[in-house]
Protein backbone atom coordinates (compact mmCIF):
# COMPACT_ATOMS: atom_id res chain seq x y z
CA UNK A 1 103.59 88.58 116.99
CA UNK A 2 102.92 86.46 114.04
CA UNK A 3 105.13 83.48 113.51
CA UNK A 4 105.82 83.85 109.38
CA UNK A 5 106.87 80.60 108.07
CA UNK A 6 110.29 81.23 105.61
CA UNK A 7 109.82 81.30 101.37
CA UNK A 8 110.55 77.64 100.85
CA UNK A 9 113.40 77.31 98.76
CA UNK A 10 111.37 76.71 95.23
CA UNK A 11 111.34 78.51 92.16
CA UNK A 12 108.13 80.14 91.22
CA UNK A 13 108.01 77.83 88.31
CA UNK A 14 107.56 75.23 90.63
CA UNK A 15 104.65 77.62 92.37
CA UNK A 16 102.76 78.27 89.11
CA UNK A 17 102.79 74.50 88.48
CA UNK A 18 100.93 74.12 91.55
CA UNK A 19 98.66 76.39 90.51
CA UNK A 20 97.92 74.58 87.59
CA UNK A 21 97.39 71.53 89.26
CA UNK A 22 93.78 71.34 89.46
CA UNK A 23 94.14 67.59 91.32
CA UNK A 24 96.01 68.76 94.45
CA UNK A 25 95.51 71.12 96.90
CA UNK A 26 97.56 73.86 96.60
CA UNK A 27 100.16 74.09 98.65
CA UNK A 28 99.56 77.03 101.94
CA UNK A 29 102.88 76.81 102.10
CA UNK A 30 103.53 79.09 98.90
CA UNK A 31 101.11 81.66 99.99
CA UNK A 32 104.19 83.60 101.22
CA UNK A 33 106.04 83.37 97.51
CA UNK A 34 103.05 85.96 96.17
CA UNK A 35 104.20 88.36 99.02
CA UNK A 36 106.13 91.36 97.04
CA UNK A 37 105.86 90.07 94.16
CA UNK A 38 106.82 91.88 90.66
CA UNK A 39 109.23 91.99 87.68
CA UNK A 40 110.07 88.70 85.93
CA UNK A 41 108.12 86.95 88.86
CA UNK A 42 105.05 88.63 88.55
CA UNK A 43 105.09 88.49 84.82
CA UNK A 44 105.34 84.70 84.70
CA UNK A 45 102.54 84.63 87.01
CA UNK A 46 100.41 87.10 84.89
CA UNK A 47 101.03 84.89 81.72
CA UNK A 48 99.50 81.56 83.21
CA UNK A 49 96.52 83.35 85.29
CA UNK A 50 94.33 83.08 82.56
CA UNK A 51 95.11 79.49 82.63
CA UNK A 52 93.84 78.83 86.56
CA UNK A 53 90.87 77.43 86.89
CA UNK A 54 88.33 80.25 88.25
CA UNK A 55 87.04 78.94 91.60
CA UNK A 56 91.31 78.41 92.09
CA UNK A 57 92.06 82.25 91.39
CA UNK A 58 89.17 83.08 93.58
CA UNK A 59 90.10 80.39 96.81
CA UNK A 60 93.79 82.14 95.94
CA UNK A 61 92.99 85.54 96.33
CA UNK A 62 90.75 84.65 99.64
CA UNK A 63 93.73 83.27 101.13
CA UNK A 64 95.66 86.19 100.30
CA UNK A 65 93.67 88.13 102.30
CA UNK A 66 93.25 86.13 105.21
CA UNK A 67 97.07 85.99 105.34
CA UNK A 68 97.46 89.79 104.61
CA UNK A 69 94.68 90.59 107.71
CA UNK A 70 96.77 88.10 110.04
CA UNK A 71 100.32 88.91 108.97
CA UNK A 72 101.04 92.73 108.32
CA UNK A 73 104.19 92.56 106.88
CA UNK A 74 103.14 91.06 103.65
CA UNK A 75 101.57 92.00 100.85
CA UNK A 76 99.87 91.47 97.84
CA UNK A 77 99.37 94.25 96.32
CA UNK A 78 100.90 93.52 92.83
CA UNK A 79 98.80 90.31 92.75
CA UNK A 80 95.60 92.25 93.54
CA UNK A 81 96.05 95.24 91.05
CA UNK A 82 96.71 92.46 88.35
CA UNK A 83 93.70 90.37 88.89
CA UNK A 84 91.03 93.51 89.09
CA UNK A 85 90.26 93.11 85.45
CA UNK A 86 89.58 89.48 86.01
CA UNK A 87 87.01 88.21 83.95
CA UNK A 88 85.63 86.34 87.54
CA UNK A 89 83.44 89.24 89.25
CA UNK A 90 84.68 87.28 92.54
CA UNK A 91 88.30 87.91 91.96
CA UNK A 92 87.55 91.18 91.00
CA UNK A 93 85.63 91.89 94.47
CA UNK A 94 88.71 90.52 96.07
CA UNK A 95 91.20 92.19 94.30
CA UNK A 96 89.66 95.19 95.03
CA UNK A 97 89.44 94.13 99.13
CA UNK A 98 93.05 93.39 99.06
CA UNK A 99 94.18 96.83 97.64
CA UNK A 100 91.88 98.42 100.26
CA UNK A 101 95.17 100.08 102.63
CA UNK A 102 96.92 100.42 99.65
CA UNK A 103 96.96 104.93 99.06
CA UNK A 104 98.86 104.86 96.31
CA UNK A 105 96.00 107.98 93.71
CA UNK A 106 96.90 105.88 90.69
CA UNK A 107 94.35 103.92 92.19
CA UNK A 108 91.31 105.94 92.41
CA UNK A 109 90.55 106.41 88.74
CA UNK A 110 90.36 102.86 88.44
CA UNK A 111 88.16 102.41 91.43
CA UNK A 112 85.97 105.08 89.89
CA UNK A 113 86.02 103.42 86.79
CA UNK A 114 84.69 100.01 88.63
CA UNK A 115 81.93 101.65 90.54
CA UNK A 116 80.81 103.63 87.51
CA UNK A 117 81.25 100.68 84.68
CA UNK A 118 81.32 97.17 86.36
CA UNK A 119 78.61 94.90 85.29
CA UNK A 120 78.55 92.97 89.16
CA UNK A 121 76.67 94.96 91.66
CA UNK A 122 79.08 93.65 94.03
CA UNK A 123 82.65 95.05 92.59
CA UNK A 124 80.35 98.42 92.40
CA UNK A 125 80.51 97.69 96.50
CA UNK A 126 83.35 97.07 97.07
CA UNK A 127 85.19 99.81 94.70
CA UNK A 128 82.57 101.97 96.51
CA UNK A 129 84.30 101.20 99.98
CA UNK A 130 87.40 101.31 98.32
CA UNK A 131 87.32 104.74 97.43
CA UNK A 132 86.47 105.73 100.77
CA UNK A 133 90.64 105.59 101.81
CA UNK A 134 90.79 108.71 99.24
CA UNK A 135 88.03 110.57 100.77
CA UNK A 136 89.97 109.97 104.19
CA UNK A 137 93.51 110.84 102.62
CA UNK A 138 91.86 113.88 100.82
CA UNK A 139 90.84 115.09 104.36
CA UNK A 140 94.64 114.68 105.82
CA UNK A 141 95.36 116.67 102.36
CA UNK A 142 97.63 113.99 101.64
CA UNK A 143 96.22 114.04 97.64
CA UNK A 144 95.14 116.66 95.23
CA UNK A 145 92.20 118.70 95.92
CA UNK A 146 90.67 117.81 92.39
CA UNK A 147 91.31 113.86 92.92
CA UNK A 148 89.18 114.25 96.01
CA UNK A 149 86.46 115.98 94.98
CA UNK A 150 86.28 114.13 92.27
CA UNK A 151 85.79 110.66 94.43
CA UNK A 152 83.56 112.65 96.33
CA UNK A 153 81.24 113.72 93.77
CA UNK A 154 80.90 110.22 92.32
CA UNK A 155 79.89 108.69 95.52
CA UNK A 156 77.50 111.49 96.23
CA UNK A 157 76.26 110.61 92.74
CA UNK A 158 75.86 106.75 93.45
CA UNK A 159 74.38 107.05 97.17
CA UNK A 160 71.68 109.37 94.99
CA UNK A 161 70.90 107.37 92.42
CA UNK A 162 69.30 104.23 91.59
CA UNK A 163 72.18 101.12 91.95
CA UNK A 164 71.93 98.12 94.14
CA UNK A 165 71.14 99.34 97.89
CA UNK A 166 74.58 97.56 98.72
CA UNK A 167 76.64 99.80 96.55
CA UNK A 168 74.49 103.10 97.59
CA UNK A 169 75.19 102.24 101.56
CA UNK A 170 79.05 101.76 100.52
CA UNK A 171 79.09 104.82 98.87
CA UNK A 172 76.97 106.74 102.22
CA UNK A 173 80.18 104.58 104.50
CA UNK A 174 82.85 105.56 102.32
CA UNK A 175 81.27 109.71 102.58
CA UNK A 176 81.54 109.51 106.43
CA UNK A 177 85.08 109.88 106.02
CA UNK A 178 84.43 113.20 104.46
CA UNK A 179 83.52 116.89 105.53
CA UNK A 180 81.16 118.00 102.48
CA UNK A 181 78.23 120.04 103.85
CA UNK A 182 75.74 117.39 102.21
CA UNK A 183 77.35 114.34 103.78
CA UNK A 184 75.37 114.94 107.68
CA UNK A 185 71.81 115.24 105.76
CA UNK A 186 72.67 112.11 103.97
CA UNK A 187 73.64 110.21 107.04
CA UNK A 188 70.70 111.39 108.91
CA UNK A 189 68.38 110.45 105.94
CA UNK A 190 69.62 107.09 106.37
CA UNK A 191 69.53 106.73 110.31
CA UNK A 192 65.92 107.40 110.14
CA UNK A 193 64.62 105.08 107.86
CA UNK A 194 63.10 101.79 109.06
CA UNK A 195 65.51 99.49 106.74
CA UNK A 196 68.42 98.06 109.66
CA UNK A 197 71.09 97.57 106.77
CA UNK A 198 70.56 101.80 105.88
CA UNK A 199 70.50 102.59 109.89
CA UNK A 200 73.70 100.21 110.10
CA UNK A 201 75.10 102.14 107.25
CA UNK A 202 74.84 105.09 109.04
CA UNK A 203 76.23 104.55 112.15
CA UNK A 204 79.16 103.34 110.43
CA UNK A 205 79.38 106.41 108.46
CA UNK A 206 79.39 108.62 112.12
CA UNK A 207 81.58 106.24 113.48
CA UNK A 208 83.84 107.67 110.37
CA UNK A 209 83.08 111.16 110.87
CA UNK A 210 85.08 112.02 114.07
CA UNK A 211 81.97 113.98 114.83
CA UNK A 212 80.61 113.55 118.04
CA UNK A 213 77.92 115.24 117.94
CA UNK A 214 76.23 112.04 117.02
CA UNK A 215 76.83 110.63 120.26
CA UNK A 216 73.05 110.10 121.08
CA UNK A 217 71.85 108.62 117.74
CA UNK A 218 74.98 106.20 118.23
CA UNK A 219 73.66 105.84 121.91
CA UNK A 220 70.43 105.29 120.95
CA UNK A 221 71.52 101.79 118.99
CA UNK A 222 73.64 100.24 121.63
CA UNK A 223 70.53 97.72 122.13
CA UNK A 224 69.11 97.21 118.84
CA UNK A 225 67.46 93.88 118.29
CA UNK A 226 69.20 93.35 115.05
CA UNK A 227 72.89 92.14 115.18
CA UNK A 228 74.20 94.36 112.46
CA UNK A 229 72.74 97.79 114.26
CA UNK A 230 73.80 97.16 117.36
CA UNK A 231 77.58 95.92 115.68
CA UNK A 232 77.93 99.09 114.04
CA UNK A 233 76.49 101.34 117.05
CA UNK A 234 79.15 100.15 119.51
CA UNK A 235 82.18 100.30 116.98
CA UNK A 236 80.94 104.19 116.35
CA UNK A 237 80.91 104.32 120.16
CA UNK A 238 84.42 103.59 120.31
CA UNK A 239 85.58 105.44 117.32
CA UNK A 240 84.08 108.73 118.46
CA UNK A 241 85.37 107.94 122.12
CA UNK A 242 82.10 108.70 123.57
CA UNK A 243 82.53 108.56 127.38
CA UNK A 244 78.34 108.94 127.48
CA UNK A 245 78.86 105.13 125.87
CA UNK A 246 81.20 103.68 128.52
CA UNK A 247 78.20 102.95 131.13
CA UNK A 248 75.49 100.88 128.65
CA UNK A 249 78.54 99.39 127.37
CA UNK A 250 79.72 97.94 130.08
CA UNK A 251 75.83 97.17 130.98
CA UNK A 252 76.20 94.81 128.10
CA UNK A 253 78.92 93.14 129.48
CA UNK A 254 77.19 92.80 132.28
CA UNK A 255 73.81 91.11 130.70
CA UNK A 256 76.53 88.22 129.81
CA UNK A 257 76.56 88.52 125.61
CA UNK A 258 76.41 85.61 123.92
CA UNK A 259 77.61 86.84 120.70
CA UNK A 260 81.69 86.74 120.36
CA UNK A 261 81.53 89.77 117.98
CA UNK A 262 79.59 91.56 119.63
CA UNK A 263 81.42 90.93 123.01
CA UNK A 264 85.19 91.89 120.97
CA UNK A 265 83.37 94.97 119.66
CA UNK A 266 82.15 96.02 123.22
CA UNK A 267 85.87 95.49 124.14
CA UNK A 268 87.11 97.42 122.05
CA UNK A 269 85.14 100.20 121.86
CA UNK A 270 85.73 100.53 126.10
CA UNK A 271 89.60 100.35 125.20
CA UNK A 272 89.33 103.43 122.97
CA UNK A 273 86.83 105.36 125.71
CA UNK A 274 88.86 104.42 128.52
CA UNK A 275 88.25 105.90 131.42
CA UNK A 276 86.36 104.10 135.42
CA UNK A 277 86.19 100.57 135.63
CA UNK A 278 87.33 99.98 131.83
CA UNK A 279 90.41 98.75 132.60
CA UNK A 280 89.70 96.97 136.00
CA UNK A 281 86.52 95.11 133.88
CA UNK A 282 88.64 94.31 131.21
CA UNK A 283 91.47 92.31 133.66
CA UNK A 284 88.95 90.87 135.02
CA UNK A 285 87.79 89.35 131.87
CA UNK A 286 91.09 88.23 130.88
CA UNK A 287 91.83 86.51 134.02
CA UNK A 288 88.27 84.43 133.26
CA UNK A 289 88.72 84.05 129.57
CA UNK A 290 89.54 80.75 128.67
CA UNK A 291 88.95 80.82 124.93
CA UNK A 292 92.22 81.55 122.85
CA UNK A 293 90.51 84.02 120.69
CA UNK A 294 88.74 85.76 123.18
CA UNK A 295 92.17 86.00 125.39
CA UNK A 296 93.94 87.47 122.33
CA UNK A 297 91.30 89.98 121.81
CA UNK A 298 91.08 91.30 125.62
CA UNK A 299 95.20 91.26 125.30
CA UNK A 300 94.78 93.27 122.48
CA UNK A 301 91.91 95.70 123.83
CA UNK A 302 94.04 96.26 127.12
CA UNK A 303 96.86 96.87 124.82
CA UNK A 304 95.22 99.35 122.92
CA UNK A 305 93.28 100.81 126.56
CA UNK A 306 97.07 101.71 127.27
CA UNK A 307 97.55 103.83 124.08
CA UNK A 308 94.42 105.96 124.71
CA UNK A 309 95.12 106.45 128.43
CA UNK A 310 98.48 107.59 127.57
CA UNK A 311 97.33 109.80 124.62
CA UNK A 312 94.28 111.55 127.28
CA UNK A 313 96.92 112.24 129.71
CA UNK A 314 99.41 113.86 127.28
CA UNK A 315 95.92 116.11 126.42
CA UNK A 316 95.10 116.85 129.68
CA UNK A 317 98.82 117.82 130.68
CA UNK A 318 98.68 120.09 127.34
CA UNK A 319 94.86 121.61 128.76
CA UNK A 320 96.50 122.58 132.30
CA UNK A 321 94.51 119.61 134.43
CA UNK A 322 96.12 118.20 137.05
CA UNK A 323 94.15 115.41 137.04
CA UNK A 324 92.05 113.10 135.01
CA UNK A 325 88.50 113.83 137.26
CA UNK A 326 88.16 116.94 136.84
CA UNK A 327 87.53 116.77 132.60
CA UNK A 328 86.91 112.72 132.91
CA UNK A 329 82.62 113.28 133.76
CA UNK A 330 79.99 111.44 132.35
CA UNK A 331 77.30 113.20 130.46
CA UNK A 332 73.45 112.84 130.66
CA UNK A 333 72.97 108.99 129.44
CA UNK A 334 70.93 109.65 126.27
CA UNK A 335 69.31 105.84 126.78
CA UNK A 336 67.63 107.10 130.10
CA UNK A 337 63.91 106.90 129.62
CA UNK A 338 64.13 104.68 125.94
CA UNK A 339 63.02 101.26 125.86
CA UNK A 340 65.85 98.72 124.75
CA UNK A 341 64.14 97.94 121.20
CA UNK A 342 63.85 101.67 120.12
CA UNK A 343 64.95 101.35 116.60
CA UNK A 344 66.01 104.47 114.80
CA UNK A 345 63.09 106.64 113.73
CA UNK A 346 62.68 109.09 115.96
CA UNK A 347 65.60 112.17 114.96
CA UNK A 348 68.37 112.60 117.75
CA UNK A 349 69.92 115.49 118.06
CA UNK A 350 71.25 118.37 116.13
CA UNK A 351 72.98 118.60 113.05
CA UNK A 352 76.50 117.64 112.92
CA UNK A 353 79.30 119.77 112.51
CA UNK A 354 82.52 119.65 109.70
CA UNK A 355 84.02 116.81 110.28
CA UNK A 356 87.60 115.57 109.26
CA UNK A 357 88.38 111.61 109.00
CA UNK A 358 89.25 109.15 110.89
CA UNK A 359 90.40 105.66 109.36
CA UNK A 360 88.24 102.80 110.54
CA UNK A 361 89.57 99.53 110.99
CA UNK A 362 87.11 96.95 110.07
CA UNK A 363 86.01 95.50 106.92
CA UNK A 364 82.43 96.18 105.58
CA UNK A 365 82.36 92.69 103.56
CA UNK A 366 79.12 92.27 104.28
């Protein structure tokens, strides 16, 4: 649980002064007074903003978010949906980053707007990944059928076209979300081109698609020589609960990873598979952990291993199995027979299926 200091007892006069004050640090203490903030409050702040020095509103908004992705109960929504017409293409990016859980439609026009109109390849991005929540939502049904074919058609436009390869792999993320009969071809496209950042893309986009009939193209990456690829291979592992995953997975735990992210990925994507050994491997890495962080994510991974074995039981009781081993088998390891530095151009298998969405729970900053 995160320890949230209280509002200190100031006015936000007093805040906005700090602001101002280009000679002092401002004050992490009042990060907490731009939580919920609106009516005469906000107002006073949107008078002065102008006035901030830029690199301030930028280190401001940066804060924000760092707050908002270690405390959930605040936000700063009101803040972020005034600053995206800053003149700063910084604050703008994110603006956009903190308004990125935020469903509320009203939003996607003006995302569209941004990824159609914004001078800075990089807003483009991020409104790209932005608009990917309404592709999701539109797959729930949980907005108009017109709003989300309309986000839809822009982003097939921009992957298409000619923009900034960052904004066109944004747009190809944001479409994994979504079950349009073009979206697999474009995914596949992507997956077999020799560029890392497009095969990255990709695998982030079937880690979207709760689709797993990409299990062996998302198999296939586990061992990539480039960071990214591999990143994105075992967080689509994990999102598409592929059990086929579970044994090079916890291979790599074995081969002792250096990387920290790549080590919490690997945990986490075995939380969401579940099944032999996870848990047992997982204890047993908690009991050795001695880093804070890395004890905090294993807590959190054995946490989460909880919610899935719960959730597969509660299937299996509704399927008629008495127990887990008789639907809990591995299928044919799709590395068997590959060399660990296969990269991605040779085709896995068949095409994908229609695929609904499933929300994915890490950022895409890069």
């Amino acid at each position: 649980m995160v320890n949230r200091p209280k509002k200190q007892n100031v006015s936000i006069q007093q805040v906005l002064a700090a602001l101002l004050d280009n000679q002092n640090v401002f004050p992490p203490a009042y990060f907490h007074h731009f939580s919920d903030l609106d009516g005469a409050d906000l107002a006073a702040l949107r008078s002065v903003w102008p006035q901030v020095n830029p690199d301030r509103r930028f280190n401001l908004l940066e804060d924000l978010e760092e707050l908002a992705e270690s405390d959930t109960l605040v936000s700063f929504d009101n803040v972020a949906r005034m600053a995206l017409d800053d003149p700063d293409p910084r604050v703008r990016t994110v603006a956009i980053r903190l308004l990125w859980e935020d469903e509320n439609p009203r939003l996607a026009p003006v995302f569209l707007k941004m990824l159609e109109k914004d001078k800075d390849a990089g807003v483009r991005a991020a409104a790209a990944t932005a608009l990917g929540l309404f592709v999701y939502l539109g797959e729930l049904e949980e907005i108009p059928e017109e709003l989300k074919r309309r986000v839809e058609d822009n982003l097939l436009r921009v992957q298409a076209g000619t923009d900034d390869a960052l904004v066109r792999r944004r747009a190809l993320e944001s479409l994994g979300f979504s079950g349009r009969e073009e979206v697999p071809a474009l995914i596949q496209a992507a997956y077999e081109t020799e560029d890392p950042d497009w095969v990255s893309s990709a695998l982030f986009a079937m880690g979207r698609s709760a689709d797993d009939s990409w299990g062996p193209e998302v198999i296939r990456m586990l061992k990539h020589q480039r960071t990214n690829v591999q990143l994105e291979a075992i967080r689509a592992a994990g999102e598409l609960s592929l059990s086929a995953a579970r044994r090079p997975l916890l291979q790599l735990l074995d081969d002792e990873l250096q990387d920290s992210e790549i080590r919490a990925a690997v945990y986490w994507a075995l939380s969401q598979i579940g099944g032999e050994d996870v848990r047992e491997i997982l204890e047993e890495r908690l009991d050795e952990a001695e880093d804070e962080d890395e004890i905090d994510i294993l807590e959190d991974a054995l946490d989460n291993l909880t919610f899935t074995e719960d959730n597969g039981l509660e299937m299996y009781g509704m399927m008629g199995f008495d127990h887990l081993g008789e639907v809990d088998k591995e299928i044919e390891d799709p590395l068997a027979g590959l060399d660990e530095d296969e990269t991605g151009e040779e085709k896995g298998g068949g095409q994908p299926a229609k695929r609904t969405g499933r929300k994915r729970h890490h950022g895409g900053k890069s």
